[in-house]
Protein backbone atom coordinates (compact mmCIF):
# COMPACT_ATOMS: atom_id res chain seq x y z
CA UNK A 1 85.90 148.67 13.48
CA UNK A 2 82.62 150.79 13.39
CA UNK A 3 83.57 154.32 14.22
CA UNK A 4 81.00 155.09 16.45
CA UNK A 5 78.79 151.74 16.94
CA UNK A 6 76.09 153.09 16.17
CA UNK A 7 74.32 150.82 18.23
CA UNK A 8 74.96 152.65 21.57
CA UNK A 9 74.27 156.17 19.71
CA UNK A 10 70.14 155.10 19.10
CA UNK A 11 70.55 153.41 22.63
CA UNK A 12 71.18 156.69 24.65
CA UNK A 13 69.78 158.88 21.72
CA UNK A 14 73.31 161.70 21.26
CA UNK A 15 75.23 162.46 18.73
CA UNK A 16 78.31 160.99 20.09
CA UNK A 17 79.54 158.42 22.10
CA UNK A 18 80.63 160.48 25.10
CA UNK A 19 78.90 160.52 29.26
CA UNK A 20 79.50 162.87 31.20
CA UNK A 21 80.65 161.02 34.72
CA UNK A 22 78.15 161.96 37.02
CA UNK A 23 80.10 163.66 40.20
CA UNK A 24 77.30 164.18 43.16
CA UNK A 25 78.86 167.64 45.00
CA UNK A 26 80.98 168.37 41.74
CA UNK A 27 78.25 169.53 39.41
CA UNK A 28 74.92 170.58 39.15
CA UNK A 29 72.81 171.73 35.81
CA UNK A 30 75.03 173.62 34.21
CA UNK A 31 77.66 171.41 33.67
CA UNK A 32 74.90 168.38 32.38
CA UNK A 33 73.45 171.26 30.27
CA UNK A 34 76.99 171.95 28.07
CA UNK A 35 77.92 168.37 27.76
CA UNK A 36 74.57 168.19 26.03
CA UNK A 37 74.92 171.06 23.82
CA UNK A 38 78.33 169.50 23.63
CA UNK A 39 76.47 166.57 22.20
CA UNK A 40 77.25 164.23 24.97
CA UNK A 41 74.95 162.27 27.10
CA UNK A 42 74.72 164.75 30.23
CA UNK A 43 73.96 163.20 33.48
CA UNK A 44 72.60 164.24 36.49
CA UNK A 45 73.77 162.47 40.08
CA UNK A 46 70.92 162.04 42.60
CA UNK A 47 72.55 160.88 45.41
CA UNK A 48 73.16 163.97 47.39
CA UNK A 49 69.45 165.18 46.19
CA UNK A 50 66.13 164.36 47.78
CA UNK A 51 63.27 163.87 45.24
CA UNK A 52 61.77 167.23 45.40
CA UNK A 53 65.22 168.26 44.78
CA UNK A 54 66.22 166.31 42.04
CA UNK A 55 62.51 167.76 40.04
CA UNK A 56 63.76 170.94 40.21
CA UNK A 57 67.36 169.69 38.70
CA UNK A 58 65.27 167.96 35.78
CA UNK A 59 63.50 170.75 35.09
CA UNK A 60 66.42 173.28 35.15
CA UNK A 61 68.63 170.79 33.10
CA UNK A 62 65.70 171.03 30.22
CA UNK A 63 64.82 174.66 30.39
CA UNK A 64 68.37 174.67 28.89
CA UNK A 65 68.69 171.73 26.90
CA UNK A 66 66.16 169.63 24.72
CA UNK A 67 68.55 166.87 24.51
CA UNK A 68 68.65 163.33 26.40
CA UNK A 69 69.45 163.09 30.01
CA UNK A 70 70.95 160.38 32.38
CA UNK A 71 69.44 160.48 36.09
CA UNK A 72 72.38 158.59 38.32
CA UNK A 73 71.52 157.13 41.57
CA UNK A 74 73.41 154.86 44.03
CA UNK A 75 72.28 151.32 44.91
CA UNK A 76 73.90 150.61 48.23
CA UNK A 77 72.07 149.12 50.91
CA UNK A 78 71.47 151.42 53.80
CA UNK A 79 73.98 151.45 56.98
CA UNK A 80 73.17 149.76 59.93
CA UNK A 81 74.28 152.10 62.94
CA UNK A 82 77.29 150.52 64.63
CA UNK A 83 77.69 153.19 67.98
CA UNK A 84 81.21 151.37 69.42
CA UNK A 85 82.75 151.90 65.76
CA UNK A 86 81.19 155.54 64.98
CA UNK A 87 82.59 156.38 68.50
CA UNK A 88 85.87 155.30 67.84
CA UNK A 89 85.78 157.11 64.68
CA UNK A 90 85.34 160.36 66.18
CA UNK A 91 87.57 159.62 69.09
CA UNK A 92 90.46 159.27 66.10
CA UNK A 93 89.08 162.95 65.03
CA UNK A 94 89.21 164.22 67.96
CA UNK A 95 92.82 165.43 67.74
CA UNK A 96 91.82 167.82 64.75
CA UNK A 97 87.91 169.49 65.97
CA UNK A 98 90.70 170.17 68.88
CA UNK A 99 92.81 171.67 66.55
CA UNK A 100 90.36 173.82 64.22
CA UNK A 101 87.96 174.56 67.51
CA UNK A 102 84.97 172.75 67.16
CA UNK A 103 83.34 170.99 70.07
CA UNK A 104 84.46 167.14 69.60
CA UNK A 105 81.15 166.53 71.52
CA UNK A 106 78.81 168.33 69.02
CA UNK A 107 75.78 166.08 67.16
CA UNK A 108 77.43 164.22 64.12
CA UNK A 109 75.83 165.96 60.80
CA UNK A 110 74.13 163.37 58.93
CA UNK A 111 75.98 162.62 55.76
CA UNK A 112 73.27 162.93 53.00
CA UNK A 113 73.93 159.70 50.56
CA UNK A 114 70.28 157.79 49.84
CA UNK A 115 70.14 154.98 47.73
CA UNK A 116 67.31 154.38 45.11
CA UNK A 117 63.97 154.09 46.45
CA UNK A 118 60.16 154.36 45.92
CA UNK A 119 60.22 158.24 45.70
CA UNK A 120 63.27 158.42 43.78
CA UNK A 121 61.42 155.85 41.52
CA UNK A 122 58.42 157.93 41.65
CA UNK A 123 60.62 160.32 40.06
CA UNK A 124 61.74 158.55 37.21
CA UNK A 125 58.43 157.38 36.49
CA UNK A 126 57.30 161.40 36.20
CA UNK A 127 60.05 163.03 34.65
CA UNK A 128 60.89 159.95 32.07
CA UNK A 129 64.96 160.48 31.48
CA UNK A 130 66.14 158.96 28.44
CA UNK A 131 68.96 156.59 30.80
CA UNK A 132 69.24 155.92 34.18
CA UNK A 133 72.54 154.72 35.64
CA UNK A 134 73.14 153.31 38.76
CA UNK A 135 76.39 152.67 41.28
CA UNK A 136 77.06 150.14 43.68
CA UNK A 137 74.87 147.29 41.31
CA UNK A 138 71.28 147.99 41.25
CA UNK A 139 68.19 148.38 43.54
CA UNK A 140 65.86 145.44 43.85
CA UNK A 141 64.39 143.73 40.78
CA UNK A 142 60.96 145.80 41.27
CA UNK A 143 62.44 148.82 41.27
CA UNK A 144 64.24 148.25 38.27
CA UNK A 145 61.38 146.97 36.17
CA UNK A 146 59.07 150.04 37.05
CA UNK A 147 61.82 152.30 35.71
CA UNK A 148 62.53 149.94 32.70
CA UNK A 149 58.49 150.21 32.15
CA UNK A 150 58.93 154.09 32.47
CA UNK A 151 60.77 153.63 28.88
CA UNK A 152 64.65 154.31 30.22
CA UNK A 153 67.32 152.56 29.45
CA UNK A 154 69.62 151.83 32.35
CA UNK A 155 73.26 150.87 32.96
CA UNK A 156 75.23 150.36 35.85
CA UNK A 157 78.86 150.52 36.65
CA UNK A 158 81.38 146.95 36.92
CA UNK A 159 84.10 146.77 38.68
CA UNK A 160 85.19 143.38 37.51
CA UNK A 161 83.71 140.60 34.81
CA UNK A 162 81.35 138.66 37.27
CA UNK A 163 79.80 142.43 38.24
CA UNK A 164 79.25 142.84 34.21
CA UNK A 165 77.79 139.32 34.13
CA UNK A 166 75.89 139.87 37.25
CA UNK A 167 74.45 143.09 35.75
CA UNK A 168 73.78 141.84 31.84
CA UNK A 169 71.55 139.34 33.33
CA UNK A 170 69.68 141.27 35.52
CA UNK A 171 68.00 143.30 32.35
CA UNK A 172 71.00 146.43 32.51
CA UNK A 173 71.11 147.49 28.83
CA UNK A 174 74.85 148.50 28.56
CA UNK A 175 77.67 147.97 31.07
CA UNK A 176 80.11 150.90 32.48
CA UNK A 177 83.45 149.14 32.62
CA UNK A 178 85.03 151.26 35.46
CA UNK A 179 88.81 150.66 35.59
CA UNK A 180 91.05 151.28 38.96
CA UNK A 181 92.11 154.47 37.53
CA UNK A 182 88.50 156.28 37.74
CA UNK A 183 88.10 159.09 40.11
CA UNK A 184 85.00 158.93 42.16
CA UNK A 185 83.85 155.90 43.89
CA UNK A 186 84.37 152.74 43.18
CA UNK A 187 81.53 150.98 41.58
CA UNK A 188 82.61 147.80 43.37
CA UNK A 189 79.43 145.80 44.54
CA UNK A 190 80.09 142.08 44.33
CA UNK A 191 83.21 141.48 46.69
CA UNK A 192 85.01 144.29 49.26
CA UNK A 193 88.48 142.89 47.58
CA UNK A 194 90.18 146.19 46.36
CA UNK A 195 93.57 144.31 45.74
CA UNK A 196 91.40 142.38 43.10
CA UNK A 197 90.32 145.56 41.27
CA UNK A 198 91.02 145.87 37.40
CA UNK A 199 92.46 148.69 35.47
CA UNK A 200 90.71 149.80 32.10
CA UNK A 201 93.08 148.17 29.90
CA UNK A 202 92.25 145.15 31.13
CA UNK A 203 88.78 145.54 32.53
CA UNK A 204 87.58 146.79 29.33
CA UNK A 205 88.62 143.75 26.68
CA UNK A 206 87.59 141.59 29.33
CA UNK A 207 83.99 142.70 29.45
CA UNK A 208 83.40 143.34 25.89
CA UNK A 209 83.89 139.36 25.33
CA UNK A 210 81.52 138.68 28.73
CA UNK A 211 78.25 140.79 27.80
CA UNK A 212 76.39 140.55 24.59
CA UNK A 213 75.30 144.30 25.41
CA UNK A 214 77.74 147.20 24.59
CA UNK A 215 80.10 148.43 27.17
CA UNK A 216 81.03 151.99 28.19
CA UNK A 217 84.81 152.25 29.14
CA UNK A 218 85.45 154.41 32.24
CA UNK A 219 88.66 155.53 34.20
CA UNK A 220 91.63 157.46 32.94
CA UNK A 221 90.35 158.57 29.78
CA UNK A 222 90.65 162.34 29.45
CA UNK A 223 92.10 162.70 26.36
CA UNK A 224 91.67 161.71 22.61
CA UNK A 225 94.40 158.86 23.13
CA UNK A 226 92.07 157.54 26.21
CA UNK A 227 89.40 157.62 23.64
CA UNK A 228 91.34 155.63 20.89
CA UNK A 229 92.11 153.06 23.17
CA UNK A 230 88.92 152.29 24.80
CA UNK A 231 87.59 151.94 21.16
CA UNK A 232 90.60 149.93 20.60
CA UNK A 233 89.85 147.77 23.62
CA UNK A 234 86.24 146.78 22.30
CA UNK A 235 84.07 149.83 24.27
CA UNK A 236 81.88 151.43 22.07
CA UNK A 237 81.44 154.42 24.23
CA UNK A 238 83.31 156.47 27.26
CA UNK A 239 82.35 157.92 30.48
CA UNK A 240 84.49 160.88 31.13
CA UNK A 241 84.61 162.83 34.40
CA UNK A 242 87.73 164.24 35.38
CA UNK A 243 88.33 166.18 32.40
CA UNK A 244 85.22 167.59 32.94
CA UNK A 245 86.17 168.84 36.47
CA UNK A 246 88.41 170.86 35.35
CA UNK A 247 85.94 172.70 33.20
CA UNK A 248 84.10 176.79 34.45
CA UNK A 249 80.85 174.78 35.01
CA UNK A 250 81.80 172.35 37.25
CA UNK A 251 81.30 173.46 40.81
CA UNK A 252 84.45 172.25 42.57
CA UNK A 253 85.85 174.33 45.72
CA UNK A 254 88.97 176.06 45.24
CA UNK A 255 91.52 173.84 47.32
CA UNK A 256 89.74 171.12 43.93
CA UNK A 257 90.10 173.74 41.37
CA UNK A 258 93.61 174.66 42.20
CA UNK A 259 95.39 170.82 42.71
CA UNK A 260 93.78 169.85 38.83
CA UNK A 261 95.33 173.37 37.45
CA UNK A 262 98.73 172.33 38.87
CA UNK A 263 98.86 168.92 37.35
CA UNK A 264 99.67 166.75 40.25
CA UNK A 265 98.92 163.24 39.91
CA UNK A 266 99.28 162.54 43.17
CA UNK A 267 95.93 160.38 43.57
CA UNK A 268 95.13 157.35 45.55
CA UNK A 269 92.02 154.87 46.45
CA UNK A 270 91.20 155.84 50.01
CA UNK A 271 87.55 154.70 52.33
CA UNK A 272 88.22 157.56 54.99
CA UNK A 273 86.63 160.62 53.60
CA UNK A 274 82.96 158.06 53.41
CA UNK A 275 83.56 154.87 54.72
CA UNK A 276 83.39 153.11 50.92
CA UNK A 277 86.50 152.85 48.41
CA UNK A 278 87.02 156.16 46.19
CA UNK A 279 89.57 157.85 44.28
CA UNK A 280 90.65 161.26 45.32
CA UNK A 281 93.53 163.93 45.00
CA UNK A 282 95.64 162.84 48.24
CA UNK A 283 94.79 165.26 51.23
CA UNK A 284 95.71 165.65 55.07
CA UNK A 285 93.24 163.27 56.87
CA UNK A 286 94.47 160.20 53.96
CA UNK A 287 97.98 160.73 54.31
CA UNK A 288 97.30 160.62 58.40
CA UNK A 289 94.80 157.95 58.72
CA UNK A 290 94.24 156.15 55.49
CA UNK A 291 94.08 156.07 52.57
CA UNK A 292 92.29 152.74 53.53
CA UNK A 293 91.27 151.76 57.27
CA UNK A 294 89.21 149.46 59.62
CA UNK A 295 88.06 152.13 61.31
CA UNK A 296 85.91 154.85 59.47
CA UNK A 297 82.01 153.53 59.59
CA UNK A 298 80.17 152.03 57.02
CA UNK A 299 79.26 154.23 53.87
CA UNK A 300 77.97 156.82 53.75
CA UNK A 301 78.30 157.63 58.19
CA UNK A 302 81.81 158.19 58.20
CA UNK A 303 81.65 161.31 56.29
CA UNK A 304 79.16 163.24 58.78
CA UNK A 305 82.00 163.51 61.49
CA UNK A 306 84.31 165.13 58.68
CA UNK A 307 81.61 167.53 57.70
CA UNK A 308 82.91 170.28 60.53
CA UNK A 309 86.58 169.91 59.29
CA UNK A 310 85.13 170.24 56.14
CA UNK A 311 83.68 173.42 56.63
CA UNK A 312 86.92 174.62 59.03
CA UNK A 313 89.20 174.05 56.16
CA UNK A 314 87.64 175.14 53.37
CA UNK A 315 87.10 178.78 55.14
CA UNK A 316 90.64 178.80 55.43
CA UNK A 317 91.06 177.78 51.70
CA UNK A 318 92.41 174.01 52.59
CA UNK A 319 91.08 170.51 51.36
CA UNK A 320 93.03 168.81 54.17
CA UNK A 321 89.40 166.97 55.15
CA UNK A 322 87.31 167.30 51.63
CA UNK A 323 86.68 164.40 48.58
CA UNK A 324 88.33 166.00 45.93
CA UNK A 325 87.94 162.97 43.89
CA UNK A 326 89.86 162.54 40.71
CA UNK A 327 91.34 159.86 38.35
CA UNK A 328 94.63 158.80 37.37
CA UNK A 329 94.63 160.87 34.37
CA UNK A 330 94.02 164.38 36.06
CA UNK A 331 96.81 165.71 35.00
CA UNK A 332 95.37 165.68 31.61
CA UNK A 333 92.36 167.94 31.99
CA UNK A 334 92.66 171.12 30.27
CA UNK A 335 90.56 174.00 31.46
CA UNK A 336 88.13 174.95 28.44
CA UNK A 337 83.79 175.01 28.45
CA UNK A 338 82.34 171.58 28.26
CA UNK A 339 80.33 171.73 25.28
CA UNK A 340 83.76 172.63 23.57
CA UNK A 341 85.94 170.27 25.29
CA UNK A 342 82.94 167.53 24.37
CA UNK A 343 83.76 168.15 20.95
CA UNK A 344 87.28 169.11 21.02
CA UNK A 345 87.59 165.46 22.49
CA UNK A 346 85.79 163.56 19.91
CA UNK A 347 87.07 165.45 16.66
CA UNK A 348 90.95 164.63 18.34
CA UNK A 349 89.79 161.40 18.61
CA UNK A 350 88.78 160.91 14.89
CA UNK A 351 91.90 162.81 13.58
CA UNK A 352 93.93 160.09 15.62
CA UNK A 353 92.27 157.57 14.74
CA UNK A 354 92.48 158.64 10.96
CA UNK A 355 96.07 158.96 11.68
CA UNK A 356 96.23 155.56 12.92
CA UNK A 357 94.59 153.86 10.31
CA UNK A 358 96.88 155.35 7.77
């Protein structure tokens, strides 16, 4: 077994095999910026960014780091306004903007997820990154050819075999193979079927005999033996994020910050906290209404009538209403900088797989 491939080293253009997850509300710069110096691919996540926005990320992100850079951006299609069902959803609230004091008949905040479009393209096309990534599948086929003209390589997330398939033939250059165990949202696209969701042990094998292009294992890998394995498993790269979390640059809030530093693994799939499947530390408003539920709106609406709880909690140092997404493996992270945890993870990784082969 090649140890790396270097196939997917001149794809992305680092020094080793390790992507930084990228965790829209979670990081900003500075984390992208150490994972590079790390020599990791660092990524940037737009989907909480508007164009002008995301420039000034870009251009932060290489004032301190001449290194390559992955721009992330969601592909979903945009909701369609459903007012009997986004009613309903705030009628279940109701109980706690009672509770915390906020008017239950106040606007609902708009919940700020945009999926790929001309300007973010427009973007791409200016700033060049080296990959883009995208979640949820991938935009239309124009889109995708003007940033495959703009000289990036792009990969998208898979959920399941047919998603890898789907993907491979619609020009993606490498697959993520994101298991059940991956914190974040899913990358689910082709069916709404969570019981039919795969975890990285068997996602991963699965995939790598599917695609002819090399696959990235994500989801529960946050150590050197998480590393081994997806190698083991036929990835020839792996897209870490928790670990990462737990790292000074990441820009968690504290109620975040203080569940990863007592090692609970108390995680679970939930659609309340945005209306699409993600993986989260287990807080308040799951354990009361979810984790998973008819009733919160289609992605991303059902996380504007959270945003005041949000806010209520938080002051008062709770994540009883806030994503604190997170993977199986959290209790794994170990709190250390990310260009030396970058490292620390891929030199543990060689010594165990030296170990290994004797």
């Amino acid at each position: 077994m090649a140890w790396p491939d270097q196939r997917i080293l001149d794809l992305l253009g680092t020094e080793l095999p390790i992507l930084l997850a990228p965790m829209a509300g979670a990081m900003d710069p500075a984390l992208a910026i150490a994972v590079a110096k790390g020599g990791g691919l660092a990524s940037l996540p737009a989907a909480m960014l508007n164009a002008e926005q995301l420039r000034a990320q870009v251009a932060q992100f290489r004032a301190g780091a001449d290194r390559p850079l992955n721009l992330n951006f969601f592909a979903h299609k945009a909701p369609v306004p459903n007012n009997a069902r986004e009613h309903a959803w705030r009628e279940k609230l109701k109980p706690y903007y009672v509770e915390y004091g906020i008017d239950p008949n106040a606007p609902v905040p708009t919940s700020n997820r945009a999926p790929f479009d001309d300007a973010f393209c427009a973007v791409v096309e200016e700033v060049k990154p080296a990959v883009v990534s995208f979640h949820f599948g991938l935009p239309e086929p124009s889109l995708v050819e003007r940033v495959k003209a703009a000289g990036c390589v792009v990969i998208a997330s898979a959920t399941t075999v047919a998603e890898a398939r789907w993907l491979e033939e619609r020009g993606c250059d490498a697959i993520i193979a994101q298991g059940y165990e991956a914190g974040g949202h899913r990358g689910i696209f082709l069916t709404d079927d969570l019981a039919t969701q795969v975890g990285t042990f068997a996602l991963v094998p699965q995939v790598a005999d599917a695609v002819r292009v090399p696959v990235i294992a994500a989801g529960g890998i946050t150590d050197a033996r998480g590393i081994v394995a997806a190698f083991a498993l036929g990835a020839e790269a792996v897209q870490i994020g928790t670990a990462y979390l737990a790292c000074p640059e990441s820009n968690i809030l504290p109620p975040h910050r203080a569940l990863l530093r007592a090692k609970t693994d108390a995680t679970a799939v939930t659609n309340v906290m945005t209306g699409r499947p993600a993986r989260g530390f287990i807080n308040r408003v799951m354990r009361e209404l979810g984790p998973i539920g008819d009733l919160p709106p289609e992605f991303p609406l059902a996380g504007g009538a959270l945003a005041p709880l949000h806010a209520k909690a938080q002051a008062q140092g709770s994540g009883d209403f806030s994503s604190m997404w997170a993977g199986q493996s959290a209790a794994l992270a170990r709190e250390m900088p990310a260009a030396d945890l970058t490292r620390a993870l891929w030199g543990e990784a060689q010594a165990l797989m030296a170990k290994m082969m004797g």
